[in-house]
N, C-alpha and C. Protein backbone atom coordinates (compact mmCIF):
# COMPACT_ATOMS: atom_id res chain seq x y z
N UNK A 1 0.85 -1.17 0.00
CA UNK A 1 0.00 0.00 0.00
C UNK A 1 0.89 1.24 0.00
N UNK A 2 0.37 1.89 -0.76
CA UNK A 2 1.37 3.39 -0.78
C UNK A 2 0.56 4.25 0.24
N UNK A 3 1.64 4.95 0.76
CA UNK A 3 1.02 6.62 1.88
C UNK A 3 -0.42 6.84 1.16
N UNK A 4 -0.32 7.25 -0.10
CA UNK A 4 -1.17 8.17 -0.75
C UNK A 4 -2.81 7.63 -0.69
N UNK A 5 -2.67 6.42 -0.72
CA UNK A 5 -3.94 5.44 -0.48
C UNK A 5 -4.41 5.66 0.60
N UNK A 6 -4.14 5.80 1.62
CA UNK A 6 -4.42 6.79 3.01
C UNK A 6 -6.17 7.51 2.73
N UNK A 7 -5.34 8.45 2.12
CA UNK A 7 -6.43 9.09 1.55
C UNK A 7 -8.10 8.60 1.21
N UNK A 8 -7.64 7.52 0.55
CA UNK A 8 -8.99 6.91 -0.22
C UNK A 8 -9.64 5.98 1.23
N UNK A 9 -9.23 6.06 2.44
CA UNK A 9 -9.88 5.44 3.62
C UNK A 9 -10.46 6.59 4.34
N UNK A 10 -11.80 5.68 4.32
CA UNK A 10 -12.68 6.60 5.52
C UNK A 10 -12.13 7.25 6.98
N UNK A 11 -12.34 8.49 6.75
CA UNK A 11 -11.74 9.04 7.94
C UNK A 11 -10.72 9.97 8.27
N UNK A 12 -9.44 9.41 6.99
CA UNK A 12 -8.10 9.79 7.08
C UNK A 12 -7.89 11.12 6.36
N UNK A 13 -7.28 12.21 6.58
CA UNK A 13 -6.66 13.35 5.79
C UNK A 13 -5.71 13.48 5.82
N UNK A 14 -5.26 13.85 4.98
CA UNK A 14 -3.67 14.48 4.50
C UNK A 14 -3.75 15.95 4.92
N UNK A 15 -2.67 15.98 5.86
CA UNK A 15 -2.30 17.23 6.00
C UNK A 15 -0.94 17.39 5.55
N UNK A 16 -0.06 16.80 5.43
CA UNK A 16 1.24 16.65 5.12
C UNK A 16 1.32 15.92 3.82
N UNK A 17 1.14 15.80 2.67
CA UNK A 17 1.89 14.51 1.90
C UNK A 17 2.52 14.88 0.53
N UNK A 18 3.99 15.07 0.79
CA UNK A 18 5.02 14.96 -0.13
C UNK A 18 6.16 14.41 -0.74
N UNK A 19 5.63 12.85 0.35
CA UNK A 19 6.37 11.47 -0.53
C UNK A 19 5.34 10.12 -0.79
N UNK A 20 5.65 9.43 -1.67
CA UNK A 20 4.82 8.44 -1.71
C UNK A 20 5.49 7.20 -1.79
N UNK A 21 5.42 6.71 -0.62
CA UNK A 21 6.64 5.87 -0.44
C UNK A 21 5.92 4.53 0.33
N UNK A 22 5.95 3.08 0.06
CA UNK A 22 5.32 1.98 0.53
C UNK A 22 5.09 2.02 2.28
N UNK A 23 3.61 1.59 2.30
CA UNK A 23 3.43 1.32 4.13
C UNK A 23 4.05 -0.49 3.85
N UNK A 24 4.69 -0.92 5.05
CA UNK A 24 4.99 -1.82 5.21
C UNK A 24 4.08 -2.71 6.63
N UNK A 25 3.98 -1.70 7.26
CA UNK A 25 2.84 -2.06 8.34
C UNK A 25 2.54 -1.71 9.21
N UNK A 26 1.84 -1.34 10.28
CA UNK A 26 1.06 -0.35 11.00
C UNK A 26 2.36 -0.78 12.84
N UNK A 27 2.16 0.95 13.37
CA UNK A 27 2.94 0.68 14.53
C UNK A 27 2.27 1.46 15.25
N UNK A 28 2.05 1.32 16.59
CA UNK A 28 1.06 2.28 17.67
C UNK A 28 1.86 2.08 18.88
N UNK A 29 2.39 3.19 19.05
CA UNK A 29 3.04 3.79 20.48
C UNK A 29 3.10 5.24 20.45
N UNK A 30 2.78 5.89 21.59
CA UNK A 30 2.68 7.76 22.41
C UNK A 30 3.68 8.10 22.91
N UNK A 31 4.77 6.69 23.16
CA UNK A 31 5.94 7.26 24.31
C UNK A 31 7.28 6.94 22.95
N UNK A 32 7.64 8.27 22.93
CA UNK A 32 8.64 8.90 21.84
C UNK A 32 9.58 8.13 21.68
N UNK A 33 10.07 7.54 23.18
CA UNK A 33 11.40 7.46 23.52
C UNK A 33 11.24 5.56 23.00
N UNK A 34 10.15 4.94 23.38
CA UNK A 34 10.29 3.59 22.62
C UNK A 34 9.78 3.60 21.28
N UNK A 35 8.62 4.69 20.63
CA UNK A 35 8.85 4.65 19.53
C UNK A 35 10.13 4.88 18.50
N UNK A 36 11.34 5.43 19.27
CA UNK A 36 12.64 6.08 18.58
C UNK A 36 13.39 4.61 18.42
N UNK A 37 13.26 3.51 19.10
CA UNK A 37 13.84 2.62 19.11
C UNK A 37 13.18 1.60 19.09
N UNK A 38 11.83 1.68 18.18
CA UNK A 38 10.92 0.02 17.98
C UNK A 38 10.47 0.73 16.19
N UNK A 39 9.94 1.95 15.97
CA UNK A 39 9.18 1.82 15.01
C UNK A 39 9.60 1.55 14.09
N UNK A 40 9.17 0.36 13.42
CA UNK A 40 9.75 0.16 12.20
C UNK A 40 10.17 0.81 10.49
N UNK A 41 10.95 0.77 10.23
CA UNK A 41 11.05 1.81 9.09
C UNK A 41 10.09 1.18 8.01
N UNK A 42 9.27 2.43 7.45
CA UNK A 42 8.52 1.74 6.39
C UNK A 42 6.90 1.97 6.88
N UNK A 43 6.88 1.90 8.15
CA UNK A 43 5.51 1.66 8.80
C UNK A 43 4.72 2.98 9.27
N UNK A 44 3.26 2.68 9.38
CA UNK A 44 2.19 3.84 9.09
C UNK A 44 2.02 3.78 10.88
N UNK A 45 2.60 4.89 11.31
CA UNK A 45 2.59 5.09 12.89
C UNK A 45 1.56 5.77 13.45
N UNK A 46 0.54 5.33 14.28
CA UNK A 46 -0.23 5.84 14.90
C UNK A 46 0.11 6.46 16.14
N UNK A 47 -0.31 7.79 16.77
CA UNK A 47 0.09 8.55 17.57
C UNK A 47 -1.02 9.11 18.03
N UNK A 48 -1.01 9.81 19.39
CA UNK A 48 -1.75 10.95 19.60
C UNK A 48 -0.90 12.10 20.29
N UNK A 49 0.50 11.58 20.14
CA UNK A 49 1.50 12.74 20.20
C UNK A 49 1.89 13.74 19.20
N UNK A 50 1.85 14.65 19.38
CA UNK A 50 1.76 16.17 18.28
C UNK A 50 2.82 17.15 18.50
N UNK A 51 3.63 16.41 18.35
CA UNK A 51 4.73 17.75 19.04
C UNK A 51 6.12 18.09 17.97
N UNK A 52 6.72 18.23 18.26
CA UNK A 52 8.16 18.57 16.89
C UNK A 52 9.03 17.13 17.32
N UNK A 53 8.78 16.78 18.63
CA UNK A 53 9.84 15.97 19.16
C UNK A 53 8.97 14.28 18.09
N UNK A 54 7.64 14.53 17.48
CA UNK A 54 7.38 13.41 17.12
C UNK A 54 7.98 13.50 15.81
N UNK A 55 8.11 14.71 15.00
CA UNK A 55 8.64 14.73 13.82
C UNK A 55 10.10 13.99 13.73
N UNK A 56 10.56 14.58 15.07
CA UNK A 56 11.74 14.17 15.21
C UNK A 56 11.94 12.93 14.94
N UNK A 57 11.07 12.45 15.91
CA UNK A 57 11.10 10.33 15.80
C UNK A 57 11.09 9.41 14.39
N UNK A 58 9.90 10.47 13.85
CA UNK A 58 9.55 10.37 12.61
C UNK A 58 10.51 10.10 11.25
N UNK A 59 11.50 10.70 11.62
CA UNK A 59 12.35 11.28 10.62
C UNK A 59 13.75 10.32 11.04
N UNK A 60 14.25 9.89 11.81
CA UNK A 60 14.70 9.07 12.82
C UNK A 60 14.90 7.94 12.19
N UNK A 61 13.34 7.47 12.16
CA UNK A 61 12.96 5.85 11.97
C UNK A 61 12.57 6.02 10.54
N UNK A 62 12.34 6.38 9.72
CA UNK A 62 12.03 6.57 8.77
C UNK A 62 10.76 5.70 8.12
N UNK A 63 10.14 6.08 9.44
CA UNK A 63 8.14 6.11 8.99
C UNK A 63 7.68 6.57 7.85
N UNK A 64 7.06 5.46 7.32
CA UNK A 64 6.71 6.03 6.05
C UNK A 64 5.81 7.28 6.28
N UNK A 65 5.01 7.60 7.26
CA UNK A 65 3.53 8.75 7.81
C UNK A 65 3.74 8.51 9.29
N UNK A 66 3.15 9.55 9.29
CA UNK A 66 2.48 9.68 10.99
C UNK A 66 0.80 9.55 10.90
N UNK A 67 0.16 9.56 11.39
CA UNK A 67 -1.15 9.18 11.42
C UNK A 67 -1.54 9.67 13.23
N UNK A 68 -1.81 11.03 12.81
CA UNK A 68 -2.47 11.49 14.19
C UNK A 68 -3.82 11.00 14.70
N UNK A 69 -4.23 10.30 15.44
CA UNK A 69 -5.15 9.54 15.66
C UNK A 69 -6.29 10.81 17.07
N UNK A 70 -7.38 10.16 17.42
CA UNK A 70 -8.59 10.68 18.16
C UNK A 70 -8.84 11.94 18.22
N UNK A 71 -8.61 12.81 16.99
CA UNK A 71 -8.92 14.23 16.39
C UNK A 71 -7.83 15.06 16.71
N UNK A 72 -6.63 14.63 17.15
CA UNK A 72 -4.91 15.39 17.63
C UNK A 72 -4.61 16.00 16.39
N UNK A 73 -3.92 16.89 16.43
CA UNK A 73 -3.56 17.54 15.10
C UNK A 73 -2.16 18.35 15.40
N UNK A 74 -1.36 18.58 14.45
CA UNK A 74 -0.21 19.19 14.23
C UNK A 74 -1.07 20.72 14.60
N UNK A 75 -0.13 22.45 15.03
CA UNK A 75 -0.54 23.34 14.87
C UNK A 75 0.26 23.75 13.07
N UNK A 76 -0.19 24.92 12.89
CA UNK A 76 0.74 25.10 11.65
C UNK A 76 2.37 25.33 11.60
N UNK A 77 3.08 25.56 12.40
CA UNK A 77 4.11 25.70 12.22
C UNK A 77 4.89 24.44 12.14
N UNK A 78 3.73 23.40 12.95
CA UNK A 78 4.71 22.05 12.91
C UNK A 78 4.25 21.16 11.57
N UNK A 79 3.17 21.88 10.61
CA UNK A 79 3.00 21.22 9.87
C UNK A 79 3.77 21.68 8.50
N UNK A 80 3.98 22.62 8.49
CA UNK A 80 4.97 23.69 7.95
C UNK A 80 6.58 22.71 8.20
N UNK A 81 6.82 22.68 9.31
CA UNK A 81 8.14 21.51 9.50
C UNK A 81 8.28 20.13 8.96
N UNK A 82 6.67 19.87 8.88
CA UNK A 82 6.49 18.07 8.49
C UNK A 82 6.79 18.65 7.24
N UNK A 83 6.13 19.56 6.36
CA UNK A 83 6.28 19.53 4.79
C UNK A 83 8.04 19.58 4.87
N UNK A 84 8.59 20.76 5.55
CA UNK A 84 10.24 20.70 5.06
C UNK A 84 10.85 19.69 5.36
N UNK A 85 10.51 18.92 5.79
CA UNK A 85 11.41 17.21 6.30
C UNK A 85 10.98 16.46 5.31
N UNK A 86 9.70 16.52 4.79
CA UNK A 86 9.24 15.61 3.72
C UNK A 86 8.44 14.30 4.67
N UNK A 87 7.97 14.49 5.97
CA UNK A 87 7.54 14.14 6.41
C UNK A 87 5.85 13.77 6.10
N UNK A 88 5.17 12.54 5.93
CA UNK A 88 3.91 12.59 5.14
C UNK A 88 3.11 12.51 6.51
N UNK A 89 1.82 13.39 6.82
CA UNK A 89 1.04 13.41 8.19
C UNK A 89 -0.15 13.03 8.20
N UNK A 90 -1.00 12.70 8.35
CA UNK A 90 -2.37 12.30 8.14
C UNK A 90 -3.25 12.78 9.91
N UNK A 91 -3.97 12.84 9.78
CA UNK A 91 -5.08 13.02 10.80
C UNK A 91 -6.80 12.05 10.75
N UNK A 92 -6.81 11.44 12.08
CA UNK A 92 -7.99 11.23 11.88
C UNK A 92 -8.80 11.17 13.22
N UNK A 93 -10.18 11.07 13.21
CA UNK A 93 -10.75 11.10 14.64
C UNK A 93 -11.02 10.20 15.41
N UNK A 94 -10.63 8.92 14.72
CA UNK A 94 -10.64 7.16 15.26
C UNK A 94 -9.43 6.98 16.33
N UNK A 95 -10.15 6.02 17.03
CA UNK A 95 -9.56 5.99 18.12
C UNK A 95 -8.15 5.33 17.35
N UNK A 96 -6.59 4.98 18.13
CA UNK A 96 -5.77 4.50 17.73
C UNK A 96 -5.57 3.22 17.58
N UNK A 97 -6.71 2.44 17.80
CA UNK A 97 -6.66 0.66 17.61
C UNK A 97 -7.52 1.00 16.38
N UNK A 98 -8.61 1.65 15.95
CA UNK A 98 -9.56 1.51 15.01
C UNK A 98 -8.36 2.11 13.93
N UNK A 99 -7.86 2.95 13.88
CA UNK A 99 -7.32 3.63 13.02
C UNK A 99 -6.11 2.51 12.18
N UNK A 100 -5.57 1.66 13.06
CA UNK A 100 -4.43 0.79 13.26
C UNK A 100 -5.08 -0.27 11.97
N UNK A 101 -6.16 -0.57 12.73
CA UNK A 101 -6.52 -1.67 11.83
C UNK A 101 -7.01 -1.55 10.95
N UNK A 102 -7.61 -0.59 10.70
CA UNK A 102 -8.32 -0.25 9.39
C UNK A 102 -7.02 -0.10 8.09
N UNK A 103 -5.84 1.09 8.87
CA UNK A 103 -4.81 0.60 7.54
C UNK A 103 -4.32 -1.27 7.71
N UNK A 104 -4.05 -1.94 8.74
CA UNK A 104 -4.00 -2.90 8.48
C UNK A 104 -4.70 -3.99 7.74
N UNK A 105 -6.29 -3.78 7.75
CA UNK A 105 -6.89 -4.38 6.85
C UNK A 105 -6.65 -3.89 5.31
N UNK A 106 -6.18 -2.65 5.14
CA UNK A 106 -6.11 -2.09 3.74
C UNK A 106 -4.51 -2.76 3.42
N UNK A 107 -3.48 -3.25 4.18
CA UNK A 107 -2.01 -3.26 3.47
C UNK A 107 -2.05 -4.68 2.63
């Protein structure tokens, strides 16, 4: 499944997307510090952390997206940062197990 397919699932928006690069498979963790050292590269990360320090992680592990989950959202300046990293962001209002599986049923 590519990032961009994101899109075509109920729920999901693009707020960020300026790579289109393969999901390999879905990862859900809030705490930065084990996502910096579990998430797999490749994979569509669910979060309800919103901060620069997630871009950070982001960029790190080389997540294919972030996927802000239960209506969390970037403000603009950090979405402004996701575009200059090339970071791809998505938002949605599903909880983070619904959100998880739904791209998992789509990969």
């Amino acid at each position: 499944m590519k990032v961009i397919e994101l899109t075509k699932l109920d729920g999901f928006t693009s707020v960020s997307l300026l790579k289109d690069t393969d999901i390999t498979g879905v990862f859900c963790c809030d705490l930065l510090s084990v996502a910096m050292g579990k998430a797999p590269a490749g994979s569509a990360w669910v979060t309800v952390m919103a901060n620069v320090n997630t871009l950070a992680v982001a960029s790190l592990t080389d997540v294919a997206c972030i996927i802000l989950a239960e209506g969390v959202s970037f403000d603009e300046s950090l979405i402004e940062k996701a575009k200059e990293e090339g970071i791809a962001v998505f938002k949605t209002d599903l909880p983070v197990f619904e959100a998880a599986l739904q791209i998992h049923k789509s990969l």
